[in-house]
PDB file of N, CA and C in Angstrom:
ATOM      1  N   UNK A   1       0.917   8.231  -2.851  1.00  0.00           N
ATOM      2  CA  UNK A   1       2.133   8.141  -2.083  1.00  0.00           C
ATOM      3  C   UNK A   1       2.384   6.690  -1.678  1.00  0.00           C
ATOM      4  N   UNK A   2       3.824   6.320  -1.860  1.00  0.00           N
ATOM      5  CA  UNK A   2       3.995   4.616  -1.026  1.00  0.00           C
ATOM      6  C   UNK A   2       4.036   4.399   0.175  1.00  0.00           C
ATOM      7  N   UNK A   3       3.789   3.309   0.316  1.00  0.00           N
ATOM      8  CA  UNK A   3       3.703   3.296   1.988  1.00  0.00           C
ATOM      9  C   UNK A   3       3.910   1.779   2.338  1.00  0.00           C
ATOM     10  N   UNK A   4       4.460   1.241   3.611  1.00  0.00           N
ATOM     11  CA  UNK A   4       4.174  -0.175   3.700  1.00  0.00           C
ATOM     12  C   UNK A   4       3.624  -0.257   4.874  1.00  0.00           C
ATOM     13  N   UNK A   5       2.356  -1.374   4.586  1.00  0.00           N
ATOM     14  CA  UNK A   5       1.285  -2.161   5.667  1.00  0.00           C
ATOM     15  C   UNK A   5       1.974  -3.466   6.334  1.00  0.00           C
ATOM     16  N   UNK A   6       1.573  -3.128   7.476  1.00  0.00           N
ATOM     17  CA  UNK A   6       1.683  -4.420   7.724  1.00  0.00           C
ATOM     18  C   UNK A   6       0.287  -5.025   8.639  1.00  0.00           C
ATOM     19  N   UNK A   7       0.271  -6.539   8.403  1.00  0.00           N
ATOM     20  CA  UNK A   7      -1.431  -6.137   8.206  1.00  0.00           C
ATOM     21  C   UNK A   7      -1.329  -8.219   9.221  1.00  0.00           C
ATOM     22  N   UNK A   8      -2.503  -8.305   9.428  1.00  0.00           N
ATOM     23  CA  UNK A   8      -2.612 -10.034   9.773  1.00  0.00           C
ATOM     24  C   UNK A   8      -4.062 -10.292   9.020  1.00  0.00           C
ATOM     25  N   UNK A   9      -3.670 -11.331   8.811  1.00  0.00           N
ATOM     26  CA  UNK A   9      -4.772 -11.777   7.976  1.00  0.00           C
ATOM     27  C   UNK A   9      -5.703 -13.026   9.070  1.00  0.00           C
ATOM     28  N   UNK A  10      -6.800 -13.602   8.068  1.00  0.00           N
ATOM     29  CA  UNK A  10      -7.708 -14.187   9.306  1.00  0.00           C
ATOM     30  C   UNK A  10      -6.895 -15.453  10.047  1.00  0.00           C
ATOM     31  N   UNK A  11      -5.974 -15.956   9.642  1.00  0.00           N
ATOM     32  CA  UNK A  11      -5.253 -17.558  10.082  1.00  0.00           C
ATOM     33  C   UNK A  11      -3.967 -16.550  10.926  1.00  0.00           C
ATOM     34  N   UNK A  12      -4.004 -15.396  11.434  1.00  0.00           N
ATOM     35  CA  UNK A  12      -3.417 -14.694  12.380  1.00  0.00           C
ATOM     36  C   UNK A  12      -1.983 -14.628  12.249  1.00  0.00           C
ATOM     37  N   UNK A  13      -2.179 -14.818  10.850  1.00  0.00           N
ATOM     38  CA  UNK A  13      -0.199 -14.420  10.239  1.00  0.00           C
ATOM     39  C   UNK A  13       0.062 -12.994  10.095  1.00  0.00           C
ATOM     40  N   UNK A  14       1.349 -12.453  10.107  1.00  0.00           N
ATOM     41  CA  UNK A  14       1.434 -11.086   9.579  1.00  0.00           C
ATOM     42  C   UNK A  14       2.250 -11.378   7.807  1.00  0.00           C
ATOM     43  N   UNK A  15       1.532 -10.417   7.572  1.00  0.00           N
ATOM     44  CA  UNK A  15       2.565 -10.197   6.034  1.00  0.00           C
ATOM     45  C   UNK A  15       2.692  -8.390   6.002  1.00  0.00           C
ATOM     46  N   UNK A  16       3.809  -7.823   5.006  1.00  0.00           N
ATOM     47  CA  UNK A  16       3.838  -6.898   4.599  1.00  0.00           C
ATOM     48  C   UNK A  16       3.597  -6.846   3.367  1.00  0.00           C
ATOM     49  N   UNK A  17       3.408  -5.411   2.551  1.00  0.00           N
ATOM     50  CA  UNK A  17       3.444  -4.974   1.172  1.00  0.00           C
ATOM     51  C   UNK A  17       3.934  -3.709   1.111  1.00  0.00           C
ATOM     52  N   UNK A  18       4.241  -3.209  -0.071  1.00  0.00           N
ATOM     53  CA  UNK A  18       4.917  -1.825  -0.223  1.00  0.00           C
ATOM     54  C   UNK A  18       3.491  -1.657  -0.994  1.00  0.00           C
ATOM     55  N   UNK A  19       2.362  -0.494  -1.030  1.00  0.00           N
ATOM     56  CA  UNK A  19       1.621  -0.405  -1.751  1.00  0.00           C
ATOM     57  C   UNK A  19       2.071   1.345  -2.423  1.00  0.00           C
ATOM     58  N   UNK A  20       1.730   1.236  -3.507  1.00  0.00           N
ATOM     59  CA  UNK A  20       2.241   2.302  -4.318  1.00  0.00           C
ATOM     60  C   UNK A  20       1.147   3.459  -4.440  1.00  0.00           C
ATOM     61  N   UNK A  21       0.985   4.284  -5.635  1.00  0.00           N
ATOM     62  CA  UNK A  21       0.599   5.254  -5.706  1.00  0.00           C
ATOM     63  C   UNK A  21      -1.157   4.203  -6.874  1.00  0.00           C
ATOM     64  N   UNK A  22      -2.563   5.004  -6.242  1.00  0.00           N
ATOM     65  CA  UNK A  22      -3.373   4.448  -6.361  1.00  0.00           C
ATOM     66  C   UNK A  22      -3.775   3.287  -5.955  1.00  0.00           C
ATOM     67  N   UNK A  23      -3.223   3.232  -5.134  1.00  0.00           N
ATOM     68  CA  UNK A  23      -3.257   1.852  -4.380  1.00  0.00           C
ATOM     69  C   UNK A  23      -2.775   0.616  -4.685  1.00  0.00           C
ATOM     70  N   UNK A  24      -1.715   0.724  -5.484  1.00  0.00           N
ATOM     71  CA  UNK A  24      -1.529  -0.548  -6.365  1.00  0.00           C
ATOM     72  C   UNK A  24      -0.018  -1.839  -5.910  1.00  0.00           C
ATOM     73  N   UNK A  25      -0.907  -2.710  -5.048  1.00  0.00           N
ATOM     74  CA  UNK A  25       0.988  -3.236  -4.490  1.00  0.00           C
ATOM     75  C   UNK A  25       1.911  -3.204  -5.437  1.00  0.00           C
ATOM     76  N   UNK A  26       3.142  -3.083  -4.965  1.00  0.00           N
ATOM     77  CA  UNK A  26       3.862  -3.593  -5.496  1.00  0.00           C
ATOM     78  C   UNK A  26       5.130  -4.540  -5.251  1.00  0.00           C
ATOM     79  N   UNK A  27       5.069  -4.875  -4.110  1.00  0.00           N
ATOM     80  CA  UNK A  27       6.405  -5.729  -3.117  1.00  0.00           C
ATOM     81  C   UNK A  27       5.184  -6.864  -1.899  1.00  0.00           C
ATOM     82  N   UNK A  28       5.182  -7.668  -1.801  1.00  0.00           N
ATOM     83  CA  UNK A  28       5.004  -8.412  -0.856  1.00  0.00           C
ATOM     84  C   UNK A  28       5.853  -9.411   0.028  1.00  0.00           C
ATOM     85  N   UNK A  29       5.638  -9.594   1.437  1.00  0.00           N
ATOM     86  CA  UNK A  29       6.009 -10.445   2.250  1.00  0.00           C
ATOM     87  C   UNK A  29       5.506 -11.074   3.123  1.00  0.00           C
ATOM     88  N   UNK A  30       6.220 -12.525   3.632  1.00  0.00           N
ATOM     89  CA  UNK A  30       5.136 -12.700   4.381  1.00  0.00           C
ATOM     90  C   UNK A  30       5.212 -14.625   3.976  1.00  0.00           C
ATOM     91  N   UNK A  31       4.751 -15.438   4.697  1.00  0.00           N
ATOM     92  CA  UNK A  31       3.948 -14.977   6.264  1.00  0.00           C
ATOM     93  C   UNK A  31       4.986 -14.971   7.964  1.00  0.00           C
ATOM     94  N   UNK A  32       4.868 -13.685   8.551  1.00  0.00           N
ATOM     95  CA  UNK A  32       4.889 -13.883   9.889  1.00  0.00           C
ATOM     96  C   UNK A  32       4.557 -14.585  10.951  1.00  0.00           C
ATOM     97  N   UNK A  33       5.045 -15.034  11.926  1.00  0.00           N
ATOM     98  CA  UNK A  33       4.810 -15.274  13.206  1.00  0.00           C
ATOM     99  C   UNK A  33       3.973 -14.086  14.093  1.00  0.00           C
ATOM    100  N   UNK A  34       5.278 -13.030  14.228  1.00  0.00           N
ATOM    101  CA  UNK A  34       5.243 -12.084  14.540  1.00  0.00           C
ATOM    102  C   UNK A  34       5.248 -10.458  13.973  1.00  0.00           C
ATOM    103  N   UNK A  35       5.071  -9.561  14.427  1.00  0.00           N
ATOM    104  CA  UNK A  35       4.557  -8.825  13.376  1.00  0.00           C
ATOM    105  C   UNK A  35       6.050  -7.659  13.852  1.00  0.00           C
ATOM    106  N   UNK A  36       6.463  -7.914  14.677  1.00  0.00           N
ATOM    107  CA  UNK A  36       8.379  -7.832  14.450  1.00  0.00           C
ATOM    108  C   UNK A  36       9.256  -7.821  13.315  1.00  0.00           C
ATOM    109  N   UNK A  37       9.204  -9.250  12.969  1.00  0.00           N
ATOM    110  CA  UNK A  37       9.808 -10.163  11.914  1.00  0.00           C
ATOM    111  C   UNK A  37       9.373  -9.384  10.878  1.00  0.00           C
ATOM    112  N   UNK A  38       7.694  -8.654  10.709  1.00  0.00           N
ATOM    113  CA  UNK A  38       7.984  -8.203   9.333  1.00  0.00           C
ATOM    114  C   UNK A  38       8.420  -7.186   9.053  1.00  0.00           C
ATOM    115  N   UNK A  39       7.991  -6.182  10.382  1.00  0.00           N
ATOM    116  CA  UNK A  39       8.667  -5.086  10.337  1.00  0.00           C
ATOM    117  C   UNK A  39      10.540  -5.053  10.104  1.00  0.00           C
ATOM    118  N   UNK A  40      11.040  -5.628  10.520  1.00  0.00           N
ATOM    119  CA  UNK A  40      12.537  -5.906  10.688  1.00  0.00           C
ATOM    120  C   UNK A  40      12.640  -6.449   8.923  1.00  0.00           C
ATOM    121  N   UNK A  41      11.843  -7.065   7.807  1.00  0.00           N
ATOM    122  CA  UNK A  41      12.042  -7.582   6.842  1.00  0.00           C
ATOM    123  C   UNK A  41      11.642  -6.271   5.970  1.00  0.00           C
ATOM    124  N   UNK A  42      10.472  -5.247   6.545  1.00  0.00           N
ATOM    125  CA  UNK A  42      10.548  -4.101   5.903  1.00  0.00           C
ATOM    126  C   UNK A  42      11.856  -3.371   5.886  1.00  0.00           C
ATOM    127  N   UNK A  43      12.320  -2.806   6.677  1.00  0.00           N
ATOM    128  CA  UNK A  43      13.605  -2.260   6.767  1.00  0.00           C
ATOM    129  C   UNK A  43      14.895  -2.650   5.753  1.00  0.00           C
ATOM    130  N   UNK A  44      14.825  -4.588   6.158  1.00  0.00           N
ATOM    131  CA  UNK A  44      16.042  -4.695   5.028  1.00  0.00           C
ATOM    132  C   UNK A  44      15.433  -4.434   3.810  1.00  0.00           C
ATOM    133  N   UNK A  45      14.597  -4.893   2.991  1.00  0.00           N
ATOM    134  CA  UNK A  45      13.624  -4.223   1.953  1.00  0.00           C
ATOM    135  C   UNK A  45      14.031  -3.622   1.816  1.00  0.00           C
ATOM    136  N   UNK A  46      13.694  -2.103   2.121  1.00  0.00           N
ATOM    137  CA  UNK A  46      14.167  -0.609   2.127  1.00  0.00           C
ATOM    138  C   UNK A  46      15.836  -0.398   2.354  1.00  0.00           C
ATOM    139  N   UNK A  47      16.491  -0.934   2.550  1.00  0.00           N
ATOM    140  CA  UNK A  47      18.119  -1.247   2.664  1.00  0.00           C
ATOM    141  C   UNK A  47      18.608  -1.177   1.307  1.00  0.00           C
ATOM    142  N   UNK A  48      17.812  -2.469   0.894  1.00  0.00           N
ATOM    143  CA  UNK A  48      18.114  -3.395  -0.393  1.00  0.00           C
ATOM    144  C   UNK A  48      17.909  -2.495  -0.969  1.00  0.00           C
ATOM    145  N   UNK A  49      16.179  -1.490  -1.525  1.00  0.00           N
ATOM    146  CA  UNK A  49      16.343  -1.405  -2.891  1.00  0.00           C
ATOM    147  C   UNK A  49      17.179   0.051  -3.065  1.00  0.00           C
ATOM    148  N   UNK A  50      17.235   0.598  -1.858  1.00  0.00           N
ATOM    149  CA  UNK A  50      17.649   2.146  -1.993  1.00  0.00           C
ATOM    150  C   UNK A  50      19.164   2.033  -2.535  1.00  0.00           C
ATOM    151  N   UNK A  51      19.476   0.837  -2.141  1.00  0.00           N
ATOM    152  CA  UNK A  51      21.235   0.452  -2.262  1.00  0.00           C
ATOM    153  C   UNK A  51      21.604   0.498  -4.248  1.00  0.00           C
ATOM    154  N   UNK A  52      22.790  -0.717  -4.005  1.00  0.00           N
ATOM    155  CA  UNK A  52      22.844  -1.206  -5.402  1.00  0.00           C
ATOM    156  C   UNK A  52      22.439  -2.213  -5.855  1.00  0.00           C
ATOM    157  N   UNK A  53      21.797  -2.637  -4.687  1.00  0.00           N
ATOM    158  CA  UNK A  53      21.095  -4.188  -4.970  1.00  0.00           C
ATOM    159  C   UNK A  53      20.374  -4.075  -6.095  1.00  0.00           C
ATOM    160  N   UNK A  54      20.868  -5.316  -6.686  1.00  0.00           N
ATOM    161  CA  UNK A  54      19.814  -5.698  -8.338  1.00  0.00           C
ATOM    162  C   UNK A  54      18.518  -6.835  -7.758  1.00  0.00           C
ATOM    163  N   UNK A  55      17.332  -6.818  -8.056  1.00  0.00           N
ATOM    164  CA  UNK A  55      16.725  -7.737  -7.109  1.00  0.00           C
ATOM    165  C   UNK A  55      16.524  -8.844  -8.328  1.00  0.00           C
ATOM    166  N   UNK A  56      16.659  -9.990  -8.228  1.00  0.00           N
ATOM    167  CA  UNK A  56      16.000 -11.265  -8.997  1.00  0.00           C
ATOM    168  C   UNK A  56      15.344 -10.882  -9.866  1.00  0.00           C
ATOM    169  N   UNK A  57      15.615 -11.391 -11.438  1.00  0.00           N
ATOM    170  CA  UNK A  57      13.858 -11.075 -12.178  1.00  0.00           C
ATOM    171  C   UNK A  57      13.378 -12.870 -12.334  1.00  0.00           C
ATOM    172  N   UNK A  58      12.366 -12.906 -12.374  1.00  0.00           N
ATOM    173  CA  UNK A  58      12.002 -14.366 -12.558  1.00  0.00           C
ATOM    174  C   UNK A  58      10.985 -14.034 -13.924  1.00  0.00           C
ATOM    175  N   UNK A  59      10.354 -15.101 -14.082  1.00  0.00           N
ATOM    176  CA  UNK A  59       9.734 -15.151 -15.631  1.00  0.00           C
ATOM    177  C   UNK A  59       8.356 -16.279 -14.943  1.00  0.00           C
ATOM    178  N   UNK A  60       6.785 -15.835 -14.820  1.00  0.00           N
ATOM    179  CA  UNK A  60       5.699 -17.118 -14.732  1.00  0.00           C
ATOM    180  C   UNK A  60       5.819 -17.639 -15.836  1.00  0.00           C
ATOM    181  N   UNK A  61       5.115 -18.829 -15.759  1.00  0.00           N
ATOM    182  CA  UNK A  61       4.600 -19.541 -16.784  1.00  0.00           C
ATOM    183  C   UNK A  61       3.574 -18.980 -17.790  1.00  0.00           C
ATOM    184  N   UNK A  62       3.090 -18.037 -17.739  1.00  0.00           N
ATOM    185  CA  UNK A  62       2.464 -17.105 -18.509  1.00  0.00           C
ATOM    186  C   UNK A  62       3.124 -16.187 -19.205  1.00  0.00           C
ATOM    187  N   UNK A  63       4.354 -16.218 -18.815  1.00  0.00           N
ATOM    188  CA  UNK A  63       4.786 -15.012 -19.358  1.00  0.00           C
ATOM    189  C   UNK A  63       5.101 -13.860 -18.493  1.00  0.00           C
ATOM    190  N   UNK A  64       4.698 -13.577 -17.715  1.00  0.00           N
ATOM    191  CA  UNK A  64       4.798 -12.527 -16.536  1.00  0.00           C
ATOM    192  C   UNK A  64       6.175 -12.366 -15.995  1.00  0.00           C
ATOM    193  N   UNK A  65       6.710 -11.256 -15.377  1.00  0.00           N
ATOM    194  CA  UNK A  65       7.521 -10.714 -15.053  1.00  0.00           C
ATOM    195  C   UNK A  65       7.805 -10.566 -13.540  1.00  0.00           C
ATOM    196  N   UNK A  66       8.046 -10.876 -12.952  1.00  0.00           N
ATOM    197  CA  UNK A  66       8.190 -10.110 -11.451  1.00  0.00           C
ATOM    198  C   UNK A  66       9.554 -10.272 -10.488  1.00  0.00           C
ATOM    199  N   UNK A  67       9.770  -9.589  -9.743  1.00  0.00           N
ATOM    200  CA  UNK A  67      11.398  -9.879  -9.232  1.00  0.00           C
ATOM    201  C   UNK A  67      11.154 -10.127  -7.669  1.00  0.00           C
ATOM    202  N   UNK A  68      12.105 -10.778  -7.201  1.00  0.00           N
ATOM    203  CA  UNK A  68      11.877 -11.402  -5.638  1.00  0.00           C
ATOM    204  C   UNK A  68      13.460 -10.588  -5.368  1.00  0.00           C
ATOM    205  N   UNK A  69      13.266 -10.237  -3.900  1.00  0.00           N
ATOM    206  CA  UNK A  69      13.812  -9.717  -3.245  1.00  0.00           C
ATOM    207  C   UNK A  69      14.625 -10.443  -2.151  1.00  0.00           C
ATOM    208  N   UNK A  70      15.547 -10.330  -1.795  1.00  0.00           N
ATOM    209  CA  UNK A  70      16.415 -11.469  -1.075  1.00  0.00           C
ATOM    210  C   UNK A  70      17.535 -10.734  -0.167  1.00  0.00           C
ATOM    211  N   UNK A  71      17.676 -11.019   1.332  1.00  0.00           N
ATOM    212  CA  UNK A  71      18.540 -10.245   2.232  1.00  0.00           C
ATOM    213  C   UNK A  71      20.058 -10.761   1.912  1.00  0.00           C
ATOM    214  N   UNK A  72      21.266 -10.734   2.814  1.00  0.00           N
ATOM    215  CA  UNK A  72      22.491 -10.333   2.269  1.00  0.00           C
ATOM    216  C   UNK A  72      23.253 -11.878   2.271  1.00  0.00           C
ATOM    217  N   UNK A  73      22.649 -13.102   3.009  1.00  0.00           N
ATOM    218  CA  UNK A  73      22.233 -14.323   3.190  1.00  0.00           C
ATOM    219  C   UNK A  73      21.190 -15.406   2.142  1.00  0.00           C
ATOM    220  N   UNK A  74      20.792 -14.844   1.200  1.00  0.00           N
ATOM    221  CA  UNK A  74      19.581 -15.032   0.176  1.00  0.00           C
ATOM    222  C   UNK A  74      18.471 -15.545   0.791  1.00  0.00           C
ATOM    223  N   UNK A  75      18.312 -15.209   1.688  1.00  0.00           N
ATOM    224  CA  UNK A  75      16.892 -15.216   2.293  1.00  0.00           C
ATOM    225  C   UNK A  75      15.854 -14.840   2.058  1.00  0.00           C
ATOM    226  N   UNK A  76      15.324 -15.425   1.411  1.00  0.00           N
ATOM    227  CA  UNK A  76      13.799 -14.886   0.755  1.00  0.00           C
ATOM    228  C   UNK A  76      12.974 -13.805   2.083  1.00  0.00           C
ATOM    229  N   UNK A  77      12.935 -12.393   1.329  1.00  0.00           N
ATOM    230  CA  UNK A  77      12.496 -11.412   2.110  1.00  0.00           C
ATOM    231  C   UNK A  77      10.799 -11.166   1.404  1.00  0.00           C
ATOM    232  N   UNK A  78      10.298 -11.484   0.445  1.00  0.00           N
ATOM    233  CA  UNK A  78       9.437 -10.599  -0.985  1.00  0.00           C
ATOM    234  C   UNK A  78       9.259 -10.925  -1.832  1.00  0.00           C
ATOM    235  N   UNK A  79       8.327 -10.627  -2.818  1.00  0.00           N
ATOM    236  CA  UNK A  79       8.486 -10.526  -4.294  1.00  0.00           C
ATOM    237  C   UNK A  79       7.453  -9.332  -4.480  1.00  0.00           C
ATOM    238  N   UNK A  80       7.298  -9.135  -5.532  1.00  0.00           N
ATOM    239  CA  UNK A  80       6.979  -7.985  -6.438  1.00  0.00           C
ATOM    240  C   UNK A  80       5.333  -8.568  -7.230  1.00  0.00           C
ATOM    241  N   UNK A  81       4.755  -7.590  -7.720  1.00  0.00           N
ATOM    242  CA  UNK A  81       3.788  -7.855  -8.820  1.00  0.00           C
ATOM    243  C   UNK A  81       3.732  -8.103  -9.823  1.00  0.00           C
ATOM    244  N   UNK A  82       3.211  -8.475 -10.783  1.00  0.00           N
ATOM    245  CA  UNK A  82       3.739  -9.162 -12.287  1.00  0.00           C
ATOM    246  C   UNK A  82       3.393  -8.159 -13.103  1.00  0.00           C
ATOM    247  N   UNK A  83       4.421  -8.075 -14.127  1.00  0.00           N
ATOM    248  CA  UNK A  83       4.763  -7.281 -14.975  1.00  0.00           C
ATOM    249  C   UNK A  83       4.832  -8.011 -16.376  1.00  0.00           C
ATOM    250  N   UNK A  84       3.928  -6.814 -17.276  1.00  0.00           N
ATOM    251  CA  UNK A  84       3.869  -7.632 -18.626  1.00  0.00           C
ATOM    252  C   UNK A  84       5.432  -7.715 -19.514  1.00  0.00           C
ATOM    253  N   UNK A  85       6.456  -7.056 -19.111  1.00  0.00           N
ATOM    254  CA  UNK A  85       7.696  -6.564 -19.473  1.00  0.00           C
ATOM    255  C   UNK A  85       8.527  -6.359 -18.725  1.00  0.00           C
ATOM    256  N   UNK A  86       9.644  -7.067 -19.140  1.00  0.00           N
ATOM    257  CA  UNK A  86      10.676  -6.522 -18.439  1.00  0.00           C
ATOM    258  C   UNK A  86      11.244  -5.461 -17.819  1.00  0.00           C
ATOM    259  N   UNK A  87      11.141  -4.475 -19.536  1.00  0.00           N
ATOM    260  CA  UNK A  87      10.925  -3.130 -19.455  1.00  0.00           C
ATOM    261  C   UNK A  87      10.464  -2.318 -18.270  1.00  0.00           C
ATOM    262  N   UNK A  88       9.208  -2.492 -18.052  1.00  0.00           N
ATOM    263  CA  UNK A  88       8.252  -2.057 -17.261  1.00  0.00           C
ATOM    264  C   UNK A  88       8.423  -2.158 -15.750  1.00  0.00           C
ATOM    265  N   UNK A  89       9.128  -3.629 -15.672  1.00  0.00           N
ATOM    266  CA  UNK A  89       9.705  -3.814 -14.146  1.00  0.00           C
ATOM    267  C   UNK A  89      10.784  -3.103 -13.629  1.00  0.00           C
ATOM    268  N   UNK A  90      11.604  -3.270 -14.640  1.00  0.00           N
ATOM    269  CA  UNK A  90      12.857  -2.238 -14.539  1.00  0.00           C
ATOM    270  C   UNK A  90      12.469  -0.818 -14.288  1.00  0.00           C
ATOM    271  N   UNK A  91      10.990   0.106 -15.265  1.00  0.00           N
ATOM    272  CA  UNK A  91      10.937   1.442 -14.828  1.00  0.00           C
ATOM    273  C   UNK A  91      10.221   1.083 -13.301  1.00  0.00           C
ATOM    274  N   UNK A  92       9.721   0.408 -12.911  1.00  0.00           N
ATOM    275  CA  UNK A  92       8.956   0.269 -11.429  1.00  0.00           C
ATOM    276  C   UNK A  92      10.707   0.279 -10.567  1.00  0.00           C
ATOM    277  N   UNK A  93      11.256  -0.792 -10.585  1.00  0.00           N
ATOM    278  CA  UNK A  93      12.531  -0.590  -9.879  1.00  0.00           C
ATOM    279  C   UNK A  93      13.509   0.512  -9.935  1.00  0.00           C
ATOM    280  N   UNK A  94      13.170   1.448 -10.673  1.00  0.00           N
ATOM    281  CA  UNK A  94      13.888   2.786 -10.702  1.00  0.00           C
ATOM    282  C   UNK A  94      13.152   3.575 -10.099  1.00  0.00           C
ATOM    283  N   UNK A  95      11.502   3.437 -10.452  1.00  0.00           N
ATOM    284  CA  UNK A  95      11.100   4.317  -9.451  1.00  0.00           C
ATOM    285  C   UNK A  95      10.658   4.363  -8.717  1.00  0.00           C
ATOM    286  N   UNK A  96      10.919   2.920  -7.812  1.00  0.00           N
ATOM    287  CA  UNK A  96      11.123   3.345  -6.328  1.00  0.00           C
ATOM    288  C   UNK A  96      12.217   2.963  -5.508  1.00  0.00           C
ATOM    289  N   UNK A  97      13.704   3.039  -6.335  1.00  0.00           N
ATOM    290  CA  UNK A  97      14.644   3.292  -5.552  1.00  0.00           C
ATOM    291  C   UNK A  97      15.241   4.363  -5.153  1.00  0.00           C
ATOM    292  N   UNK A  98      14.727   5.522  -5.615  1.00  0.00           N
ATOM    293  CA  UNK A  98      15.040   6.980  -5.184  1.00  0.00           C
ATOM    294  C   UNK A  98      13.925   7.311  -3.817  1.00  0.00           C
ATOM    295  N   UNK A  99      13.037   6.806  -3.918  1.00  0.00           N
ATOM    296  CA  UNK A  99      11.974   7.272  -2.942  1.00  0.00           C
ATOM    297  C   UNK A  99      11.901   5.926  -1.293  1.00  0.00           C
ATOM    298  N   UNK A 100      12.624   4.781  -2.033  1.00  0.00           N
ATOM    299  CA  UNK A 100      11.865   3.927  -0.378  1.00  0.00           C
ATOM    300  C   UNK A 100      12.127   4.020   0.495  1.00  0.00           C
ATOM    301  N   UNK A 101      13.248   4.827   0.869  1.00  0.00           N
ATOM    302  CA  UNK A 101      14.159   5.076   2.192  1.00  0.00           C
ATOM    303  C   UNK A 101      13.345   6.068   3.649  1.00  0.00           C
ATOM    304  N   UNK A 102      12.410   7.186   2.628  1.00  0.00           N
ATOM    305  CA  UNK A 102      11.528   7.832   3.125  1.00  0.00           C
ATOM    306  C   UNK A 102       9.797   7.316   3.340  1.00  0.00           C
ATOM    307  N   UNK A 103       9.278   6.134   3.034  1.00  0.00           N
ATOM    308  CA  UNK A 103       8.309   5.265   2.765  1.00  0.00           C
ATOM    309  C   UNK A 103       8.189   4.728   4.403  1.00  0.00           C
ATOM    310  N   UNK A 104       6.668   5.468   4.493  1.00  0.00           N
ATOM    311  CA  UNK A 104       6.081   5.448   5.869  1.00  0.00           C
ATOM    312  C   UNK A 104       5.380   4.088   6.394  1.00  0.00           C
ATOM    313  N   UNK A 105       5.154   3.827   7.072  1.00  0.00           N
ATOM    314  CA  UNK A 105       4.948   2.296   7.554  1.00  0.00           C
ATOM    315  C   UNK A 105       3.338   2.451   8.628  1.00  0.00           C
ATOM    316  N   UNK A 106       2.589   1.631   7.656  1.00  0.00           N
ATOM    317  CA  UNK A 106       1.056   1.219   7.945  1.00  0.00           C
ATOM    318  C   UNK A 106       0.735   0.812   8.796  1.00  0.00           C
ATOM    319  N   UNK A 107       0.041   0.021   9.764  1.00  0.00           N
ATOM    320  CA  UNK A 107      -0.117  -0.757  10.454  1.00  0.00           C
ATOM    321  C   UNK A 107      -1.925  -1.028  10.354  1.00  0.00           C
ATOM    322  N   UNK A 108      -1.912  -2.372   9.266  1.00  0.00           N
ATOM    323  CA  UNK A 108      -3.604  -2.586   9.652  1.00  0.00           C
ATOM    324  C   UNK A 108      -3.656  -3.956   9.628  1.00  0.00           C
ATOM    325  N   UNK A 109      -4.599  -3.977  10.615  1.00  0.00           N
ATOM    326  CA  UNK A 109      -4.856  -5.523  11.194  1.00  0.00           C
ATOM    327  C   UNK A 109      -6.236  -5.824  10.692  1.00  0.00           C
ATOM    328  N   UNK A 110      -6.119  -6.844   9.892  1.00  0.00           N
ATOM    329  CA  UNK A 110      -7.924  -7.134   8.875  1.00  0.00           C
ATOM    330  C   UNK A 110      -8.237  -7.947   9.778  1.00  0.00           C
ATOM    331  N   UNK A 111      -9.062  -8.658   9.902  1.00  0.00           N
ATOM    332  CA  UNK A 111     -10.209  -9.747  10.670  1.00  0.00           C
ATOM    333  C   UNK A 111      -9.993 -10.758  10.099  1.00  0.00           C
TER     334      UNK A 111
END
């Protein structure tokens, strides 16, 4: 099941992730001040992809695939995990724009 964390890491930032089914991220954000800010960046997230929003695809230098996510201002909100295909990103962005609207929200704080 998906879910998003929001989590602080040891230099006492917050970030979020959307982590997917087997545990596998797939959306990150981050870094926070406050752990507000990310929550409030989850939400538009979940705005964005449930909508008609098309999100960014970008291309690594390897070759890799992944798309960044951006609020209604282009404000860098995210990006995604790398994908060997386009293809492949596109079926990830279909399937989880039917489901993120209902996507329960984590809260873990690492050391």
């Amino acid at each position: 099941m998906m879910h998003f964390e929001v989590y602080k890491d040891s230099s006492a930032d917050y970030y979020f992730r959307l982590v997917g089914d087997f545990h596998r991220f797939i959306l990150m954000g981050g870094p926070y001040i406050e752990k507000d800010s990310a929550i409030a960046d989850i939400e538009i997230a979940k705005t964005a992809l449930c909508g008609t929003y098309q999100p960014e695809i970008r291309k690594t230098e390897t070759g890799e695939f992944f798309f960044e996510l951006r609020d209604n201002y282009k404000r860098f909100i995210g990006n995604s995990c790398l994908f060997k295909t386009v293809q492949a990103l596109h079926e990830k962005i279909q399937y989880i724009k039917p489901r993120i609207s209902g996507v329960p929200l984590f809260e873990k704080l690492l050391p």
